[in-house]
Protein backbone atom coordinates (compact mmCIF):
# COMPACT_ATOMS: atom_id res chain seq x y z
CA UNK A 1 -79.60 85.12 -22.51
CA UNK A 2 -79.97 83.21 -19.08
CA UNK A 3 -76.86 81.27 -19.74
CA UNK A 4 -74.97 84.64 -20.87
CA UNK A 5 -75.94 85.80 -17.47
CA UNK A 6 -75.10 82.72 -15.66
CA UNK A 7 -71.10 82.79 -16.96
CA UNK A 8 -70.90 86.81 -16.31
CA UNK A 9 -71.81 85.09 -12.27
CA UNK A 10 -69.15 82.37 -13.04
CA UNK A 11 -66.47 84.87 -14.09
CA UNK A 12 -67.04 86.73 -11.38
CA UNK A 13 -67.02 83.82 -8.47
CA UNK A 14 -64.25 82.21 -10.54
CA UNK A 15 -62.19 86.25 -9.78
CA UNK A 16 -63.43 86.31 -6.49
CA UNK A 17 -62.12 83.15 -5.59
CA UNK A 18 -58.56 83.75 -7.39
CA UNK A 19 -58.41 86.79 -5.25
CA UNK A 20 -58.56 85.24 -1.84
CA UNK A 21 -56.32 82.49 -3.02
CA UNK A 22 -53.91 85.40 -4.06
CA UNK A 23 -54.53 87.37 -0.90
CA UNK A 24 -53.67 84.04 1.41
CA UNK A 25 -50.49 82.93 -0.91
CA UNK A 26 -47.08 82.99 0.85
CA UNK A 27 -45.50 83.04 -2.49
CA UNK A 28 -44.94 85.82 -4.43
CA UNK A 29 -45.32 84.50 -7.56
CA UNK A 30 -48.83 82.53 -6.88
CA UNK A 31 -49.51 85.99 -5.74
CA UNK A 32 -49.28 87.62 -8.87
CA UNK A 33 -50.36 84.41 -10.76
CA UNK A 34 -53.56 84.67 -8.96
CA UNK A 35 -53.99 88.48 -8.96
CA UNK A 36 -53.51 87.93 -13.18
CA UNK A 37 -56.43 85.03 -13.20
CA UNK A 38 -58.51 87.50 -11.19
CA UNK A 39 -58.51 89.92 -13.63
CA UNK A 40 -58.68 88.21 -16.20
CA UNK A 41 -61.99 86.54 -15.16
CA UNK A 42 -63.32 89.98 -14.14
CA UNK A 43 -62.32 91.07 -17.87
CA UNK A 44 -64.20 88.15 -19.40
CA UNK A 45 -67.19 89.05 -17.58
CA UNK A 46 -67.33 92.70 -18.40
CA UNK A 47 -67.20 91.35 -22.09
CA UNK A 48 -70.57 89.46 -21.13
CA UNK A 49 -72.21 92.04 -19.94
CA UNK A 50 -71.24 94.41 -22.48
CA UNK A 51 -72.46 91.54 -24.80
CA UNK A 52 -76.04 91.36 -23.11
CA UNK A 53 -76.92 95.03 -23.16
CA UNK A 54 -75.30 95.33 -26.54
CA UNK A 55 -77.97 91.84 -27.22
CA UNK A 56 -80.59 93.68 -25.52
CA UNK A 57 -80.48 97.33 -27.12
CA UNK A 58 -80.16 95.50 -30.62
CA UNK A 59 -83.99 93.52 -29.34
């Protein structure tokens, strides 16, 4: 379950990251690129964490 934890971190440093590379882009288009890859890593780890306490209810 460590390692489930440890991506739900990644996902979330990975979005973090997207988002000031989308907040410093001149372009508009790596703008919204970015903003999309932010999400989408946020997204992946809400699915982790919904998958550890759905893990951890079922224990």
């Amino acid at each position: 379950m460590e390692d489930m934890k440890a991506s739900a971190e990644k996902m979330r440093a990975e979005a973090n990251y997207a988002e000031q590379i989308a907040r410093s882009a001149t372009d508009l288009q790596k703008r919204e690129l970015y903003e999309r890859l932010a999400a989408h890593f946020r997204q992946l780890a809400d699915e982790i964490e919904k998958a550890i306490a759905n893990r951890s209810e079922a224990e």
